[in-house]
C-alpha atoms as a PDB file:
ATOM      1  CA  UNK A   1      -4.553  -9.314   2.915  1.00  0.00           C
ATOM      2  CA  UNK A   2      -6.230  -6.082   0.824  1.00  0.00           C
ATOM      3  CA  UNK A   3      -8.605  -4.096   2.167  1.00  0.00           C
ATOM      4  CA  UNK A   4     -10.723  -4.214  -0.483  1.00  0.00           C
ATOM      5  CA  UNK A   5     -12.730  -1.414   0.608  1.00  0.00           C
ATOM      6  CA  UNK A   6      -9.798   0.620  -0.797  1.00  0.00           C
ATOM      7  CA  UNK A   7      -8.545  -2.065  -3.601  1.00  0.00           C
ATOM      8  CA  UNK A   8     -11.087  -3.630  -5.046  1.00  0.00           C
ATOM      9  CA  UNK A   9      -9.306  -5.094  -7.707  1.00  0.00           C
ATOM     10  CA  UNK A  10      -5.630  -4.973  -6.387  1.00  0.00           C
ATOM     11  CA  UNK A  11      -4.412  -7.875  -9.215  1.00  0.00           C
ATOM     12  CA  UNK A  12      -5.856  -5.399 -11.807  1.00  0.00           C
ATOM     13  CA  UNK A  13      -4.372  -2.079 -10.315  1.00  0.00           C
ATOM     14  CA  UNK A  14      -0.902  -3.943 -10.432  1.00  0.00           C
ATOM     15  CA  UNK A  15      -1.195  -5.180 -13.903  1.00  0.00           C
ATOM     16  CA  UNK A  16      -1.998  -1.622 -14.706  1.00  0.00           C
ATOM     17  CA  UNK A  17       0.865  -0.389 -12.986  1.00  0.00           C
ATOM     18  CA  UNK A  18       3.639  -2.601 -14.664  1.00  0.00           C
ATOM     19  CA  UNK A  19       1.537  -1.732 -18.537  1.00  0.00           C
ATOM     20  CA  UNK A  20       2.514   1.770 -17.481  1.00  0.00           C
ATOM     21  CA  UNK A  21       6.097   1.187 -17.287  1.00  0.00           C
ATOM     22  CA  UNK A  22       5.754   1.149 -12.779  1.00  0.00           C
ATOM     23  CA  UNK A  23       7.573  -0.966 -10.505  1.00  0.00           C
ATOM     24  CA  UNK A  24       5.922  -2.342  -7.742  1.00  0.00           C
ATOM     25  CA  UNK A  25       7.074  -2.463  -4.066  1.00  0.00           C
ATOM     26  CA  UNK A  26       5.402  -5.177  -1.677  1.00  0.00           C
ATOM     27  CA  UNK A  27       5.991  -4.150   2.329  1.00  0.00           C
ATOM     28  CA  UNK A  28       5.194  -6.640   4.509  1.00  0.00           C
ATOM     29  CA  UNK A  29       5.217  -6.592   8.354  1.00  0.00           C
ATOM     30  CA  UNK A  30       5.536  -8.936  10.546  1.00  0.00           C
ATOM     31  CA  UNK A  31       2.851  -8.052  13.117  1.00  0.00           C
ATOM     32  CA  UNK A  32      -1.132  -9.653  12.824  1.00  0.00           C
ATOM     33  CA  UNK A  33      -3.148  -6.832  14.795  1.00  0.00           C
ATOM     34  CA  UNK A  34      -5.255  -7.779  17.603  1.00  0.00           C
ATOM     35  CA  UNK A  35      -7.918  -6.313  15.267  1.00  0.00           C
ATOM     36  CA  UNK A  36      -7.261  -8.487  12.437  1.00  0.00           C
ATOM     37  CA  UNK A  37      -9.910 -10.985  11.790  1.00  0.00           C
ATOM     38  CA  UNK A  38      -6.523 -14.130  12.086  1.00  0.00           C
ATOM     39  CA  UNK A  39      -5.258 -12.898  15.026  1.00  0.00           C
ATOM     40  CA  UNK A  40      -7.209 -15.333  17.257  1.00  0.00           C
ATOM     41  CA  UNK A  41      -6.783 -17.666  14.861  1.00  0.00           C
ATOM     42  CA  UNK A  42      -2.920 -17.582  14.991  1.00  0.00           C
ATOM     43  CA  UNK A  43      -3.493 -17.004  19.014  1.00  0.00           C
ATOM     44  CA  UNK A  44      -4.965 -20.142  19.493  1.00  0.00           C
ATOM     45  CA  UNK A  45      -2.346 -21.831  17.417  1.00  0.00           C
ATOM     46  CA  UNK A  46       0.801 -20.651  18.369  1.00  0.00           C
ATOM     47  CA  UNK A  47       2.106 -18.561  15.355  1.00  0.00           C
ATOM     48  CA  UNK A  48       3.138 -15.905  16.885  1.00  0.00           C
ATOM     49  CA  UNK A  49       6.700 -15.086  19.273  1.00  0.00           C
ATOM     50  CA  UNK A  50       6.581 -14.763  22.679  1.00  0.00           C
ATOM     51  CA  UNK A  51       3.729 -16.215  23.383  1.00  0.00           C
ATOM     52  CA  UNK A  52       1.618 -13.958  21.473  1.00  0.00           C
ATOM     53  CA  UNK A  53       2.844 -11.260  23.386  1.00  0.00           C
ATOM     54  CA  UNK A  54       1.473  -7.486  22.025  1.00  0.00           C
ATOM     55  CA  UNK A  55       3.474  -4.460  21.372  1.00  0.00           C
ATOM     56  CA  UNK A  56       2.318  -1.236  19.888  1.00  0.00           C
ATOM     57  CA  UNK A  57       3.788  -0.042  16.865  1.00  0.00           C
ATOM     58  CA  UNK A  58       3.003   2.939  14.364  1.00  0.00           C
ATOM     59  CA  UNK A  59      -0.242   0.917  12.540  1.00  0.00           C
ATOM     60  CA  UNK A  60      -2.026  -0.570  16.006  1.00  0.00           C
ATOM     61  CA  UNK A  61      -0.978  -3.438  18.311  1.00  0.00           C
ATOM     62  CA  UNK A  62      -0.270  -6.818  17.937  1.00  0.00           C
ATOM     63  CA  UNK A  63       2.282  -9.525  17.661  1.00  0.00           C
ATOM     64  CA  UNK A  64       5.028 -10.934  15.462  1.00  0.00           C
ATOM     65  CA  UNK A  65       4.446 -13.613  13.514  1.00  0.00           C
ATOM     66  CA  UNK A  66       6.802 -16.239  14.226  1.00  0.00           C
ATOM     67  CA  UNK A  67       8.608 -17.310  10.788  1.00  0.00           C
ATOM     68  CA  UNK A  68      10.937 -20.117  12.859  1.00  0.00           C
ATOM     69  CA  UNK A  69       7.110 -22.149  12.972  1.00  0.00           C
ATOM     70  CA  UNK A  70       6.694 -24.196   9.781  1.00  0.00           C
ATOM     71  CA  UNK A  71       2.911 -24.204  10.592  1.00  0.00           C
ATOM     72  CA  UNK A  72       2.564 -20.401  10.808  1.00  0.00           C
ATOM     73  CA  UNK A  73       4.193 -20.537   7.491  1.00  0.00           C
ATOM     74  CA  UNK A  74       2.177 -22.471   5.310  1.00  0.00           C
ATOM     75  CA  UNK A  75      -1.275 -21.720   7.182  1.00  0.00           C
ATOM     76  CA  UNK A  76      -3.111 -20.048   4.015  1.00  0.00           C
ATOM     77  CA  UNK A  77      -3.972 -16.997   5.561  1.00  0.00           C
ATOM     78  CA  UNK A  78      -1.033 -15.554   5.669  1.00  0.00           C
ATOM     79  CA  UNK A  79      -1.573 -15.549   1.753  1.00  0.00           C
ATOM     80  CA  UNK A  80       2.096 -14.174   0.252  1.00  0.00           C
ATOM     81  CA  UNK A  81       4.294 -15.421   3.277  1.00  0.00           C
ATOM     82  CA  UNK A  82       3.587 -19.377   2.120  1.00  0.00           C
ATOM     83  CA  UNK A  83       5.970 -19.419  -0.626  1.00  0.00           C
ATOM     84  CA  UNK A  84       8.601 -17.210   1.298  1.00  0.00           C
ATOM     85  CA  UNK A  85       8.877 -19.237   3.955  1.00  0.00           C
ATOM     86  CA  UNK A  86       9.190 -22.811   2.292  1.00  0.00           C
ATOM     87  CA  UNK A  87      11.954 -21.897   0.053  1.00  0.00           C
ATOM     88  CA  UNK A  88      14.209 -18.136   1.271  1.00  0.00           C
ATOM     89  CA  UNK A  89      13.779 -15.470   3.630  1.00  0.00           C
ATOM     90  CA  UNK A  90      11.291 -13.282   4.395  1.00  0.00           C
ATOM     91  CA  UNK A  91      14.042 -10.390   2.451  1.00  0.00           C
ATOM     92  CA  UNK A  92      14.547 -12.600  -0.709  1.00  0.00           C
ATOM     93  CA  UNK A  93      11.636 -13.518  -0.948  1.00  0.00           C
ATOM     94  CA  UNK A  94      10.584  -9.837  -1.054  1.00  0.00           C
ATOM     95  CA  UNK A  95      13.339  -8.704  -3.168  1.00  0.00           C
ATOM     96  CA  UNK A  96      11.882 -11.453  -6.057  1.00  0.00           C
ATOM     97  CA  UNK A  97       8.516 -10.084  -6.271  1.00  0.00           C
ATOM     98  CA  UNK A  98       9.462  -6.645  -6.271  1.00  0.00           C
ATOM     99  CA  UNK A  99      10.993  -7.041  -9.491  1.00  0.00           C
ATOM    100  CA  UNK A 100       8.087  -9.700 -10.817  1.00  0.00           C
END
């Protein structure tokens, strides 16, 4: 998800990007925050590994979404991870929109 508070118009600010000649690099983690307005969501639904278990990393704390779960992976509000996780891996998947 973009914090729109500091992209308003991400789509646009990519388009710009690739008119100007700039290739894009999408990082995705694999932790939802506790913070994060899904992260009961996926809680109470068993997306994440380990039971939901939390570990602290460099941007918060929170848990791993588990990719093995064909419900965590369509659920829409993961938003980009849907189409990753019907049809490659989380790193091919990655690698083919980096160069979109």
């Amino acid at each position: 998800m973009w914090d729109t508070s500091l992209y308003p118009n991400a789509t646009q600010m990519i388009e710009q990007f690739h008119s100007l000649g700039v290739r894009v690099i999408l990082w995705v983690t694999s932790m939802i925050n506790t913070d994060s307005p899904n992260y009961q969501y996926g809680l109470d639904n068993n997306y994440y590994l380990n039971k939901g278990r939390t570990i602290k990393w460099w941007l918060g704390e929170g848990s791993f979404l588990d990719y093995t779960n064909p419900n965590a992976c369509i659920d829409p509000r993961w938003g980009l991870l849907v189409p990753c996780c019907r049809s490659e891996s989380k790193s091919q998947c990655l690698q083919r929109v980096a160069l979109q």
